[in-house]
Protein backbone atom coordinates (compact mmCIF):
# COMPACT_ATOMS: atom_id res chain seq x y z
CA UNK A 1 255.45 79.45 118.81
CA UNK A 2 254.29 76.55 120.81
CA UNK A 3 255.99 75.31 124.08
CA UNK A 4 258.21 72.53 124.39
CA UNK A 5 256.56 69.67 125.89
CA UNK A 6 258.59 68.28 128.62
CA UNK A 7 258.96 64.68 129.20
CA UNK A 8 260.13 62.56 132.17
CA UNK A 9 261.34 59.37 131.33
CA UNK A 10 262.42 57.04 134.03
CA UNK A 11 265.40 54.99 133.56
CA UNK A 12 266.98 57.34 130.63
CA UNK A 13 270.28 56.31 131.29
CA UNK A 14 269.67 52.72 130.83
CA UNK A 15 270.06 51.08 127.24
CA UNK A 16 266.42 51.90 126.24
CA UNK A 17 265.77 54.63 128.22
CA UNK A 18 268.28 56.01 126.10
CA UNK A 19 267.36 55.31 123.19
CA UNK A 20 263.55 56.71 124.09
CA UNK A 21 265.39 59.77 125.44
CA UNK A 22 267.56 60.43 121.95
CA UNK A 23 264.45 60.28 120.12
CA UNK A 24 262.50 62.00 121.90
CA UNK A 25 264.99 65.20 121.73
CA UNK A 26 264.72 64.34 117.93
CA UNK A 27 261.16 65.59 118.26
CA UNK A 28 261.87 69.12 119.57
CA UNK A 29 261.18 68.20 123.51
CA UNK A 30 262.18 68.75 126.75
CA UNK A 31 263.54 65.55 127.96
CA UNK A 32 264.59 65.24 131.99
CA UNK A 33 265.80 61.95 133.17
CA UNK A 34 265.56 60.22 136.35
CA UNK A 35 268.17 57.17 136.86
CA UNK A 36 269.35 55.51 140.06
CA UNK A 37 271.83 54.23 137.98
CA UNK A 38 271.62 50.57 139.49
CA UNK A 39 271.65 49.64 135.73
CA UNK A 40 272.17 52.92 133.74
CA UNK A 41 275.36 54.33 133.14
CA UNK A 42 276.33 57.58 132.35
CA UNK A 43 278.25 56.53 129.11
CA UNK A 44 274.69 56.13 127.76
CA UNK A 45 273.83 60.34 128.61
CA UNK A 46 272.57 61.80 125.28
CA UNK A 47 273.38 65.83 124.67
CA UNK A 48 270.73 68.16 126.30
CA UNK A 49 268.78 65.53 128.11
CA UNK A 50 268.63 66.59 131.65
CA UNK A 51 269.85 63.70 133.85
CA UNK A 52 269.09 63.84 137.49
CA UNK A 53 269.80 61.14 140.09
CA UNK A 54 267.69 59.58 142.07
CA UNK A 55 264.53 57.13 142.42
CA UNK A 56 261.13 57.41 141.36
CA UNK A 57 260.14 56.98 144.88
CA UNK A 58 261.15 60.31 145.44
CA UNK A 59 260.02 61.90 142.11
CA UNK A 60 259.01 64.74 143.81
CA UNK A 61 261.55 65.51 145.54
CA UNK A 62 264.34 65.08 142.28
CA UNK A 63 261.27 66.21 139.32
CA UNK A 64 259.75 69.42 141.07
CA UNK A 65 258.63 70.50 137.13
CA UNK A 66 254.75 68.65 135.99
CA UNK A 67 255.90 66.80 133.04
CA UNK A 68 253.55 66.46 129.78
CA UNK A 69 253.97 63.08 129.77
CA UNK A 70 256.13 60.12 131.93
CA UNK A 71 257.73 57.63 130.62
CA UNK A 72 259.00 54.51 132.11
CA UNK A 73 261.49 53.07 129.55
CA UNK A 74 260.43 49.31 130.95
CA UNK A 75 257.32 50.14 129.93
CA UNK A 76 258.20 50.60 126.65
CA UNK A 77 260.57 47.14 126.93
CA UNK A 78 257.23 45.39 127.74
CA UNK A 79 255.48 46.43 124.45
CA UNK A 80 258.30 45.70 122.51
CA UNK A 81 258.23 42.34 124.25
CA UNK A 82 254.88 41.28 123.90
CA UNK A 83 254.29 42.94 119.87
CA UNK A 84 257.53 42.73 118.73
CA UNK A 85 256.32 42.73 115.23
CA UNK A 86 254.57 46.54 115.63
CA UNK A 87 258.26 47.49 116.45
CA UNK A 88 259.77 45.84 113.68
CA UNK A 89 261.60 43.39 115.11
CA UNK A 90 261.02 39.72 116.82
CA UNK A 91 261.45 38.13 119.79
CA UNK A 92 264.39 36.45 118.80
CA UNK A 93 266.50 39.26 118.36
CA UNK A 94 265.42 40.93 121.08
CA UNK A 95 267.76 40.00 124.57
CA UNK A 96 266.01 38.52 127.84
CA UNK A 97 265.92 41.62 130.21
């Protein structure tokens, strides 16, 4: 049986971050999350995603674990943004950030 792959995504507790983080618990993973919660809320925590607080300055310090892969949910936003049609949607449904 393969391993989990675990994945850090910054921002998980943010509207896309969780969004990113329910679908990528979909696909079987580990998910951790690291939020300062300046925008995130914890109404937005999705069921066995790890949630730790804290800021990516200190990822170190808060993400001891090496990750498979990082995500930074505005990272994703930024895609979206600039090929909205590879996402299936447009630029005019999508809010200003």
């Amino acid at each position: 049986m393969a391993q989990k792959k675990t994945i850090l995504v910054t921002g998980g507790a943010g509207f896309i971050g969780s969004h990113l983080c329910n679908r990528l618990k979909t696909e079987d993973c580990r998910v951790i999350s690291l939020d300062n919660y300046f925008t995130g809320s914890r109404d937005n925590h999705i069921s066995g995603v790890e949630y730790r607080e804290g800021h990516t300055k200190d990822i170190e310090k808060h993400v001891p674990e090496t990750p498979d892969i990082i995500s930074a949910s505005i990272r994703v936003w930024k895609k979206v943004w600039e090929n909205p049609r590879s996402y299936g949607t447009s630029t005019s449904r999508v809010p200003s950030a």
